[in-house]
N, C-alpha and C. Protein backbone atom coordinates (compact mmCIF):
# COMPACT_ATOMS: atom_id res chain seq x y z
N UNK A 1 2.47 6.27 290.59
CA UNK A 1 2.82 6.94 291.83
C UNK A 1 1.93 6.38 292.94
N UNK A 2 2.29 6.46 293.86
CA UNK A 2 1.90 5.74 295.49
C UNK A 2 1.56 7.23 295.91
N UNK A 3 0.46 6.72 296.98
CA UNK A 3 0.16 7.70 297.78
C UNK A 3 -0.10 7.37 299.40
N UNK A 4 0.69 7.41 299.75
CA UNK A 4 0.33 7.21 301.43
C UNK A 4 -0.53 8.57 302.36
N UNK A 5 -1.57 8.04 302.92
CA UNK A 5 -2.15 9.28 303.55
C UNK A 5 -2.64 8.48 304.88
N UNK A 6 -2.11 9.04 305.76
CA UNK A 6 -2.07 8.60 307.54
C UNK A 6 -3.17 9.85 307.98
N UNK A 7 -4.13 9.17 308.61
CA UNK A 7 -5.45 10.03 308.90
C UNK A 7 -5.08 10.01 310.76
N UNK A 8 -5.79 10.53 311.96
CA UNK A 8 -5.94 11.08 312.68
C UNK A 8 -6.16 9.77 313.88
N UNK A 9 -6.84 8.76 313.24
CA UNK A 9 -7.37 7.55 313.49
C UNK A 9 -6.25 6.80 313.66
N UNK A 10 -4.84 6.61 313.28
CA UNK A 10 -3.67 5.67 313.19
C UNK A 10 -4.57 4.98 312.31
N UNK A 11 -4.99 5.04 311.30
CA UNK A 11 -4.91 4.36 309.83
C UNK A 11 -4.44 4.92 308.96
N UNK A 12 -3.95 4.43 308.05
CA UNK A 12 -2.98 4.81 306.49
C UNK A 12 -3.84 4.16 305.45
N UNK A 13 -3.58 4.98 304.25
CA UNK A 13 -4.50 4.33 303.11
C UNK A 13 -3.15 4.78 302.28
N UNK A 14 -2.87 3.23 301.37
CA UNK A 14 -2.12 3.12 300.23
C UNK A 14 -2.70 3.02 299.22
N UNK A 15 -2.16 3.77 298.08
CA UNK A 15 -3.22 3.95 296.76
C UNK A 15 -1.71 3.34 295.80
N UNK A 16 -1.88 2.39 295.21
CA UNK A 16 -0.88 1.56 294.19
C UNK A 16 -1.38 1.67 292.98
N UNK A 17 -0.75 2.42 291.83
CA UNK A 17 -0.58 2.36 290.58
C UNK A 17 -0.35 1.47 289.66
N UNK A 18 -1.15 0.66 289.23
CA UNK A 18 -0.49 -0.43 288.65
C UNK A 18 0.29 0.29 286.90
N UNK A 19 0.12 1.09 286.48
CA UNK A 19 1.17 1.75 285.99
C UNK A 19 2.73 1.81 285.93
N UNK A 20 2.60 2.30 287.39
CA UNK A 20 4.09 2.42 287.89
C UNK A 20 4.45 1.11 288.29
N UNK A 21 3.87 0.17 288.09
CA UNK A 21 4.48 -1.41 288.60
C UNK A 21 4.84 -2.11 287.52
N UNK A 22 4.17 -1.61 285.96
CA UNK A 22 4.42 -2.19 285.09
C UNK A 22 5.63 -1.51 284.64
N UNK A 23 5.67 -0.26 284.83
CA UNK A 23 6.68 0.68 283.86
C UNK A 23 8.26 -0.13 284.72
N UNK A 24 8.19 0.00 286.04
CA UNK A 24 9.15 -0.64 287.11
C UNK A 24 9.54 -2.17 286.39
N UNK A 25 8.74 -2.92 286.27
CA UNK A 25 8.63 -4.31 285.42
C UNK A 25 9.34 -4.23 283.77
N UNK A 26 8.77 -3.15 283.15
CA UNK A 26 9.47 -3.01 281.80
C UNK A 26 11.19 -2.79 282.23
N UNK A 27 11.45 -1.58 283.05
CA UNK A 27 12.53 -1.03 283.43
C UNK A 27 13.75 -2.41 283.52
N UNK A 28 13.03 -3.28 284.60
CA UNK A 28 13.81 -4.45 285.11
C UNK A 28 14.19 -5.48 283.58
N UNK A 29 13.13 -5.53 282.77
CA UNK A 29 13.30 -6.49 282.13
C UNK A 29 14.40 -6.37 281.23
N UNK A 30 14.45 -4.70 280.42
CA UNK A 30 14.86 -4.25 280.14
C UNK A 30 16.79 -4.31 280.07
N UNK A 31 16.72 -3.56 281.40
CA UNK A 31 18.05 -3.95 282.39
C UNK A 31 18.93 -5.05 282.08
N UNK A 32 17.78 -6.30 282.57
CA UNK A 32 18.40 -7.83 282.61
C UNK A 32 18.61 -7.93 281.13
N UNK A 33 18.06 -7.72 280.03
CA UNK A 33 18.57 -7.81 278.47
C UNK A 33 19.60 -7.08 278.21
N UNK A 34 19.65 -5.92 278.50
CA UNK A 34 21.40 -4.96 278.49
C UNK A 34 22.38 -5.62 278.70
N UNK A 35 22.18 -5.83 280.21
CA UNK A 35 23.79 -6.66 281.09
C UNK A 35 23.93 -7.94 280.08
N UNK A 36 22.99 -8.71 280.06
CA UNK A 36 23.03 -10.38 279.41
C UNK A 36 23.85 -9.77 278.08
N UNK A 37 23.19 -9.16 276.95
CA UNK A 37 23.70 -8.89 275.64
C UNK A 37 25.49 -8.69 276.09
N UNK A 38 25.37 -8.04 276.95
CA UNK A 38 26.70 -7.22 277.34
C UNK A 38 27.87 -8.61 277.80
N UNK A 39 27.66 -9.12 278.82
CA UNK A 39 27.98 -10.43 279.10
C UNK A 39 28.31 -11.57 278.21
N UNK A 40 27.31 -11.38 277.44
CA UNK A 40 27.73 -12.87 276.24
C UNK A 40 28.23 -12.35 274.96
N UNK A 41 27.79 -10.92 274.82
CA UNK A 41 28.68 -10.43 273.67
C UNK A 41 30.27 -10.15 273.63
N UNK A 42 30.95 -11.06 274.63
CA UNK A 42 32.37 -11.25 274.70
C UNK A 42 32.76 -12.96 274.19
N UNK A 43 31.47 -13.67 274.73
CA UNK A 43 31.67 -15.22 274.56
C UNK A 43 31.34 -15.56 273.25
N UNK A 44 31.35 -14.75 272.38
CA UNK A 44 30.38 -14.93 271.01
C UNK A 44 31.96 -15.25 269.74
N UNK A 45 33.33 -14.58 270.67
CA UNK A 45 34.53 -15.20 269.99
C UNK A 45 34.90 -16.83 270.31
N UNK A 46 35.52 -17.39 269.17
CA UNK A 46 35.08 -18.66 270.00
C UNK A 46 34.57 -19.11 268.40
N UNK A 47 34.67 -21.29 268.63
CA UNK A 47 33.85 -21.40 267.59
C UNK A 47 32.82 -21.33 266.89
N UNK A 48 32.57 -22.12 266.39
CA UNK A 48 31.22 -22.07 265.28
C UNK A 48 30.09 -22.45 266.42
N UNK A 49 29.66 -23.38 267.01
CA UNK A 49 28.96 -23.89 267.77
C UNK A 49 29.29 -22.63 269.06
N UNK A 50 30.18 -22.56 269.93
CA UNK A 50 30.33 -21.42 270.79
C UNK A 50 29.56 -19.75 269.96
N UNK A 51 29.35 -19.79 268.86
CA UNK A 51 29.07 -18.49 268.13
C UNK A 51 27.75 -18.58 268.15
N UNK A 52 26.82 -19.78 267.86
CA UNK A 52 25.60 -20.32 267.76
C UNK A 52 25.18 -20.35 269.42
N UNK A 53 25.44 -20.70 269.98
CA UNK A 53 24.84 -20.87 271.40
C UNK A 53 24.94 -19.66 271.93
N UNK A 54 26.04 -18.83 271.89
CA UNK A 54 26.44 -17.24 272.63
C UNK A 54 24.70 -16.49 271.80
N UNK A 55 24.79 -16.39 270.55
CA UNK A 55 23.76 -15.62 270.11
C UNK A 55 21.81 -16.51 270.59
N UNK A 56 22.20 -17.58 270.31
CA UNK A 56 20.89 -17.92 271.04
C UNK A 56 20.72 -17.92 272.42
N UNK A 57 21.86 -17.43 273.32
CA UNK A 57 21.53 -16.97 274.66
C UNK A 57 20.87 -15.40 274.58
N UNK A 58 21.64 -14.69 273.73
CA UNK A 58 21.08 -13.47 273.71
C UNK A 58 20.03 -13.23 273.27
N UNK A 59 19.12 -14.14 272.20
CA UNK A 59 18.19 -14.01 271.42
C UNK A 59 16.92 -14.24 272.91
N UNK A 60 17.15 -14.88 273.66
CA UNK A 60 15.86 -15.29 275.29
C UNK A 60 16.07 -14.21 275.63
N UNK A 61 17.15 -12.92 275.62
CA UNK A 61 16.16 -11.89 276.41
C UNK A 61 15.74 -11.05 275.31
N UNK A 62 15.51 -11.26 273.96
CA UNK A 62 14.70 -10.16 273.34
C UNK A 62 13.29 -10.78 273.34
N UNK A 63 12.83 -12.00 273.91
CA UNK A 63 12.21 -11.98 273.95
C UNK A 63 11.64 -12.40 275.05
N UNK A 64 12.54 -12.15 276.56
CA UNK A 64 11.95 -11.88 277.97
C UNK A 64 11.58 -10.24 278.02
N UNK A 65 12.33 -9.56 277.37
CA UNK A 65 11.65 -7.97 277.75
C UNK A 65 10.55 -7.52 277.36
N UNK A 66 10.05 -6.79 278.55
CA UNK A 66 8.64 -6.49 278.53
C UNK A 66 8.43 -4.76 277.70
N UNK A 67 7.53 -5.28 276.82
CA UNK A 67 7.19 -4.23 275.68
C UNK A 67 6.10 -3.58 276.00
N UNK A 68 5.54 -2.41 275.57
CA UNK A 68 4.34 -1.95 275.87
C UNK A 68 2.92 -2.59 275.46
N UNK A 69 3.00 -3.52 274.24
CA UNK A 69 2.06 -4.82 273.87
C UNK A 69 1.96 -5.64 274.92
N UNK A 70 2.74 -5.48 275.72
CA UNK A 70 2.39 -7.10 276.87
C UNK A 70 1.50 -6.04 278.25
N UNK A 71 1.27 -5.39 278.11
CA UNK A 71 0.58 -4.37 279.03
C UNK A 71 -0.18 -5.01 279.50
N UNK A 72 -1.05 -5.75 278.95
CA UNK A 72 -2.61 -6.36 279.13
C UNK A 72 -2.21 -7.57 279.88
N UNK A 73 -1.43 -8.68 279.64
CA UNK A 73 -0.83 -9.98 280.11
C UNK A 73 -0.18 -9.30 282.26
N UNK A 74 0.52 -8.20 281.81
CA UNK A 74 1.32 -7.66 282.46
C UNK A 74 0.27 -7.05 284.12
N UNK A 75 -0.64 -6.29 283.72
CA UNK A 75 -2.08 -5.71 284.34
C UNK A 75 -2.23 -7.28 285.16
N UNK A 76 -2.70 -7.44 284.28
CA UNK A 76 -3.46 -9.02 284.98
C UNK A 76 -2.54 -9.83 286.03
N UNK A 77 -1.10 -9.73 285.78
CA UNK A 77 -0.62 -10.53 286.90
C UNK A 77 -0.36 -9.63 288.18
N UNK A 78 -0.36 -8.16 287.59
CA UNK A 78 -0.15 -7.35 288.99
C UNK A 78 -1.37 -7.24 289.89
N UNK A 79 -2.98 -7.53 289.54
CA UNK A 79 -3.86 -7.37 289.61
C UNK A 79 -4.14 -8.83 290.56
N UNK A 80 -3.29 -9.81 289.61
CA UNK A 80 -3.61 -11.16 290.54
C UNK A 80 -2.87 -11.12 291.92
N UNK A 81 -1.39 -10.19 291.31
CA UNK A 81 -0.40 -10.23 293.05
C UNK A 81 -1.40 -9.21 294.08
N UNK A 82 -2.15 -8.34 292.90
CA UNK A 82 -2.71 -7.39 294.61
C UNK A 82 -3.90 -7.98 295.46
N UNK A 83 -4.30 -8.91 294.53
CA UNK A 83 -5.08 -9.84 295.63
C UNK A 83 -4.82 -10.74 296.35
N UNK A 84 -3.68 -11.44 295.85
CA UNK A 84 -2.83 -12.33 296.90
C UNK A 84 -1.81 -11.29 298.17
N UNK A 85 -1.43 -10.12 297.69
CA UNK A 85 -1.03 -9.57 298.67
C UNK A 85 -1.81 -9.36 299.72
N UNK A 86 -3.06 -8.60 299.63
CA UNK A 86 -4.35 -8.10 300.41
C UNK A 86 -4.62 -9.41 300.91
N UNK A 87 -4.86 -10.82 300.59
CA UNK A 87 -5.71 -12.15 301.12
C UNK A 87 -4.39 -12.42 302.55
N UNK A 88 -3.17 -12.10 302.48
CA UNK A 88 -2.03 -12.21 303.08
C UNK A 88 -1.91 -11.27 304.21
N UNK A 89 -2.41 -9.89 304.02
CA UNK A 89 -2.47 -8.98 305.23
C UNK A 89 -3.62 -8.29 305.57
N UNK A 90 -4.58 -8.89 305.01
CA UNK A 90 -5.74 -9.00 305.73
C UNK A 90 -5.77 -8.60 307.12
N UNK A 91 -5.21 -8.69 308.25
CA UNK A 91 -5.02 -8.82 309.58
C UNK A 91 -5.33 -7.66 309.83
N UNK A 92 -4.09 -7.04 308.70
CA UNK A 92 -3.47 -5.40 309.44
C UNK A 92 -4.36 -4.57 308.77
N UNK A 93 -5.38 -4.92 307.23
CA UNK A 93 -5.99 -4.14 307.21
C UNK A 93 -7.77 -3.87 307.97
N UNK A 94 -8.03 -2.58 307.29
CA UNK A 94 -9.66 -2.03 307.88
C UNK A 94 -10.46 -2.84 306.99
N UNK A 95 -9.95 -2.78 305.83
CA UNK A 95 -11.18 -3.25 305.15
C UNK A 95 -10.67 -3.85 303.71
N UNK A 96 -11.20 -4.40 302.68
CA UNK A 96 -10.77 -5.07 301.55
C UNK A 96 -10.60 -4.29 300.45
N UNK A 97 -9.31 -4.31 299.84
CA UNK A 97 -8.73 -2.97 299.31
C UNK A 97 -9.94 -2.55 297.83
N UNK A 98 -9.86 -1.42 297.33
CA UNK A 98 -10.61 -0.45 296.90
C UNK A 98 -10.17 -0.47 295.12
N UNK A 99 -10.32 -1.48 294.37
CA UNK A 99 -10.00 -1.57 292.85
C UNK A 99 -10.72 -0.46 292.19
N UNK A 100 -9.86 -0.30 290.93
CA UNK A 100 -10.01 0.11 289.99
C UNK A 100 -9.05 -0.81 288.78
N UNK A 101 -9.52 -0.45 287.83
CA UNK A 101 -8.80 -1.19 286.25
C UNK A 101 -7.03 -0.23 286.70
N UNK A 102 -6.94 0.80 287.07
CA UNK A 102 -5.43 0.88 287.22
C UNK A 102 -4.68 0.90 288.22
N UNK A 103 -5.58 1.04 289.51
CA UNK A 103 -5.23 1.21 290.80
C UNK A 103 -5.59 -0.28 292.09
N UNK A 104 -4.81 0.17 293.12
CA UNK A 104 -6.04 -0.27 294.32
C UNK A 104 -5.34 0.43 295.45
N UNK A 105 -6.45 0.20 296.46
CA UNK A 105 -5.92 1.78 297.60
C UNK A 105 -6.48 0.79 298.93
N UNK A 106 -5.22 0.55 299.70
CA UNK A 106 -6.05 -0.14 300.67
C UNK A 106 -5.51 0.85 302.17
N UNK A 107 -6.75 0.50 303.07
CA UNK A 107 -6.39 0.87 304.38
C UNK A 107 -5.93 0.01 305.43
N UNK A 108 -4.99 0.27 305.83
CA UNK A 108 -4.10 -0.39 307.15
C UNK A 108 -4.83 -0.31 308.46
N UNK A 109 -4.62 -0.56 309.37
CA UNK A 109 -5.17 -0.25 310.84
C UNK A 109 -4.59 0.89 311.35
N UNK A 110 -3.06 0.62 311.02
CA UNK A 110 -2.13 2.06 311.35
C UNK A 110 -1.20 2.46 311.16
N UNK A 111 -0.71 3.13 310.97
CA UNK A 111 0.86 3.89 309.92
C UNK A 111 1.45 3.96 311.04
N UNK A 112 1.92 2.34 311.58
CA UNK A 112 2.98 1.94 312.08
C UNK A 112 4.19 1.61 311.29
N UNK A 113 3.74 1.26 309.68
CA UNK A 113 5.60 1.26 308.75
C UNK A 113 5.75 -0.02 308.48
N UNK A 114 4.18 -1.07 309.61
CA UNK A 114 4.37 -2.65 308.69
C UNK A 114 4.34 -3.01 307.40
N UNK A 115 3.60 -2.23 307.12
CA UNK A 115 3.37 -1.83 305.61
C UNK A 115 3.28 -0.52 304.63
N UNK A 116 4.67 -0.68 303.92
CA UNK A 116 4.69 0.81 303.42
C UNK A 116 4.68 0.33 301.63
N UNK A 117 4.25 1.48 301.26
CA UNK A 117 3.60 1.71 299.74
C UNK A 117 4.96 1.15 299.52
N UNK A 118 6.72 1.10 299.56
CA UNK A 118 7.78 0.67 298.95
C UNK A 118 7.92 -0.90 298.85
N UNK A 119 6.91 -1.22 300.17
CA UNK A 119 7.20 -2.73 300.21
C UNK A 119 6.01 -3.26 299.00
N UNK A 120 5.42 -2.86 299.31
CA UNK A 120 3.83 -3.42 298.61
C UNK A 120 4.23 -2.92 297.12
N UNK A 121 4.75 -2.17 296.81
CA UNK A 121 5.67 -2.21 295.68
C UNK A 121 6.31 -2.83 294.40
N UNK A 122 7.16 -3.09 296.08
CA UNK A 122 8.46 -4.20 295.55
C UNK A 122 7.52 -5.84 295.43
N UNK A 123 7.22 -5.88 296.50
CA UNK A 123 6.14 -7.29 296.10
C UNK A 123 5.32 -7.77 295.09
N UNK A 124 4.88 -6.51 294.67
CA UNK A 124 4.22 -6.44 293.51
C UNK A 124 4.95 -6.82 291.89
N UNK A 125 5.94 -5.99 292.19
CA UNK A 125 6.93 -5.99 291.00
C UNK A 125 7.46 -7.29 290.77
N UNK A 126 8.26 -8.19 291.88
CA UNK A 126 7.98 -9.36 292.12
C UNK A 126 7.26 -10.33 291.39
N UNK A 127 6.34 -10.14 291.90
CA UNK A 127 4.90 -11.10 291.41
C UNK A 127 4.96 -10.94 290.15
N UNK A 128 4.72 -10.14 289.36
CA UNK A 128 4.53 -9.40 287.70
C UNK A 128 5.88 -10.42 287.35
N UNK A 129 6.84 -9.67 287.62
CA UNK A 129 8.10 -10.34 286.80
C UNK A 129 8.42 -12.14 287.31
N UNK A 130 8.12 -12.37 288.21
CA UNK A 130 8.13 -14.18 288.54
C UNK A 130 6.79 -14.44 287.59
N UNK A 131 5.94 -14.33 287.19
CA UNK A 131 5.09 -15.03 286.74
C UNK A 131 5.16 -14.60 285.33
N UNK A 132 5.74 -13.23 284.61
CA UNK A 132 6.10 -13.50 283.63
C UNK A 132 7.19 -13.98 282.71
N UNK A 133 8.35 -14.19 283.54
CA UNK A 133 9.27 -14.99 283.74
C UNK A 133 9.06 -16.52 283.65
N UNK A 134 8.47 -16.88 284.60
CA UNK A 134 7.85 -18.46 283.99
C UNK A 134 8.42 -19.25 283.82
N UNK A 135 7.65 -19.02 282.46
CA UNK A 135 7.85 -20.19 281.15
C UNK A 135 8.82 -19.79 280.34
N UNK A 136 9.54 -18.73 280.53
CA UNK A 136 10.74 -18.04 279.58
C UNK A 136 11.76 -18.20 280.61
N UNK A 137 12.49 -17.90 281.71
CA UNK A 137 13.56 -18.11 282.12
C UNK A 137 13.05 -18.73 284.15
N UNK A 138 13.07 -19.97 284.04
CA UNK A 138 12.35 -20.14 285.15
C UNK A 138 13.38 -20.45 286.07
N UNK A 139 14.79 -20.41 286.51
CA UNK A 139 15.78 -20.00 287.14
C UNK A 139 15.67 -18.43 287.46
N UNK A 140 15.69 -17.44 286.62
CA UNK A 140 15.32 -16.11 287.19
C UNK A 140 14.22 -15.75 288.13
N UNK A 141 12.56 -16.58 287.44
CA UNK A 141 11.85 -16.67 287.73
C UNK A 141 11.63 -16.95 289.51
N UNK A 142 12.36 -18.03 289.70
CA UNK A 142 12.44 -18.66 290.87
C UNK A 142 13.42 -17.19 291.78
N UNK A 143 14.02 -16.41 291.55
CA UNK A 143 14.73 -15.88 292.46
C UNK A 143 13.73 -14.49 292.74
N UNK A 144 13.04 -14.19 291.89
CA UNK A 144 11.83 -13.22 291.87
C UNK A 144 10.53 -13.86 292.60
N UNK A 145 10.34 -14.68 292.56
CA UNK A 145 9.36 -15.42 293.52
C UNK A 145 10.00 -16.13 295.21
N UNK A 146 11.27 -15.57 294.96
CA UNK A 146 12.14 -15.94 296.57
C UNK A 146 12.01 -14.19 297.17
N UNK A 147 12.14 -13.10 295.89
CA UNK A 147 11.98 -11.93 296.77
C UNK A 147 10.56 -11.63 296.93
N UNK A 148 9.75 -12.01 296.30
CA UNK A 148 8.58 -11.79 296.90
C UNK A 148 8.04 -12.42 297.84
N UNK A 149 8.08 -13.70 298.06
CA UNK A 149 7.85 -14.72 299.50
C UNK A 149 8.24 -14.03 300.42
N UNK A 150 10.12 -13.25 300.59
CA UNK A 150 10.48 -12.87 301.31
C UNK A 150 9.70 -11.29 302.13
N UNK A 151 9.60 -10.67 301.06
CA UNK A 151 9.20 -9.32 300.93
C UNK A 151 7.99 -9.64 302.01
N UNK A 152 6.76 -10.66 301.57
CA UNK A 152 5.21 -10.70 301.67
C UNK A 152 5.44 -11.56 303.33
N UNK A 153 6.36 -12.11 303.49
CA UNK A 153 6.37 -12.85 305.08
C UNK A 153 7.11 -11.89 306.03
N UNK A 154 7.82 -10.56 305.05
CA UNK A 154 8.53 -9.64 306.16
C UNK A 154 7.73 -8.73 306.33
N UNK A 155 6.35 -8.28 305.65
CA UNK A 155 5.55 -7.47 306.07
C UNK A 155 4.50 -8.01 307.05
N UNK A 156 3.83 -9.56 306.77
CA UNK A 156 3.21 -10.34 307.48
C UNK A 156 3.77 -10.02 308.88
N UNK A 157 4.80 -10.46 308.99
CA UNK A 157 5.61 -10.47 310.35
C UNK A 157 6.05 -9.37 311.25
N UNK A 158 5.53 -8.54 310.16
CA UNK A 158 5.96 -7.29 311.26
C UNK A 158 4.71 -6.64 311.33
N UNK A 159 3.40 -7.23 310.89
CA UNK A 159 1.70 -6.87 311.14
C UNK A 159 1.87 -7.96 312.89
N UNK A 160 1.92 -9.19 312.69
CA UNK A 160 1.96 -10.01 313.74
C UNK A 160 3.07 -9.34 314.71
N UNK A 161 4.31 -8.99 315.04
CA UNK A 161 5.03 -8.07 315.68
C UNK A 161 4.26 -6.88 316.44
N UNK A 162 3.75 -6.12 315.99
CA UNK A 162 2.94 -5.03 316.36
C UNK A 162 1.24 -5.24 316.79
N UNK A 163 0.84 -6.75 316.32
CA UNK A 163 -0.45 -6.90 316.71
C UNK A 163 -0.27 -7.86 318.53
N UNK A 164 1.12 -8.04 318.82
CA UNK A 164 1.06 -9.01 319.80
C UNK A 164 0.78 -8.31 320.73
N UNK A 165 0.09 -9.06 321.66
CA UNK A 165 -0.15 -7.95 323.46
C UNK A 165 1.30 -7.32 324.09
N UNK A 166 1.88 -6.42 324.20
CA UNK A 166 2.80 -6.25 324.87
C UNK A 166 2.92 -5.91 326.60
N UNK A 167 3.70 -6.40 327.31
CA UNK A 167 3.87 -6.81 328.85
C UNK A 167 3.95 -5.37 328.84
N UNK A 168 3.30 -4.95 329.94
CA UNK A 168 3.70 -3.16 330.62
C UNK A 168 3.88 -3.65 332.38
N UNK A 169 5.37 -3.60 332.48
CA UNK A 169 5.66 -3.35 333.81
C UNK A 169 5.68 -2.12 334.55
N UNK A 170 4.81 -2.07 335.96
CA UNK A 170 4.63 -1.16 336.67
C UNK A 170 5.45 -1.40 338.11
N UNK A 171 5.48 -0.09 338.60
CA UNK A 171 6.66 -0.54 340.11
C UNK A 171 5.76 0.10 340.83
């Protein structure tokens, strides 16, 4: 669970679970093994060789889904995205976010909405699943590392948006 708390000051402090990023990560992986099984378990009629390839497509996602054993592998890459996230919006925050082994809680300048606990999130989740993705399906991989680029340059951009001087015309 996320916790957003907007203080008096126009600063916000986000507190990220890395829990809930992994469980989100299992969820997804999960998912993508359902639909796939579901998908190729029609192409599996068909010959001998078509019967052999249909089941060794299905056999890569039992072993892309993320199990509660990969916890530890899993920690570590969300741990690596929350420092590449934080080295990235640096700008907008007060200060350098606040670790723990399951958490980190950082403060913003101001709960203007450049950065909300959903985005920092999703970026996160991102990161976890592109890097454990990889070396196991690196076409998926690549489209999970396109939403997080995206995600991490649309929060960037809207810290730079709100940090620019704005013109005040007077009559």
């Amino acid at each position: 669970m996320h916790r957003e708390n907007e203080k008096h000051d126009r600063t916000m402090n986000i507190t990220i679970d890395f829990q809930d990023i992994f469980e989100r990560c299992m969820r997804e992986t999960a998912y993508m093994g359902r639909t796939s099984e579901q998908q190729h378990s029609d192409e599996i009629r068909g010959t001998t060789d078509e019967k052999v390839f249909a089941n060794q497509y299905v056999g890569i996602f039992h072993i892309v889904r993320i199990r509660g054993s990969d916890r530890p592998l899993q920690m570590s890459f969300i741990r690596e995205g929350a420092h590449l996230l934080e080295s990235m919006l640096r700008e907008a925050m007060s200060d350098g976010g606040s670790y723990t082994t399951e958490s980190v809680s950082w403060e913003f300048h101001s709960a203007d909405g450049a950065c909300t606990a959903g985005l920092l999130e999703d970026a996160l989740t991102a990161y976890a699943l592109w890097r454990w993705l990889s070396d196991k399906l690196p076409e998926q991989a690549q489209a999970y590392e396109a939403q997080m680029k995206n995600t991490m340059e649309g929060m960037k951009e809207n810290v730079r948006q709100l940090r620019k001087p704005r013109k005040v015309f007077r009559r």
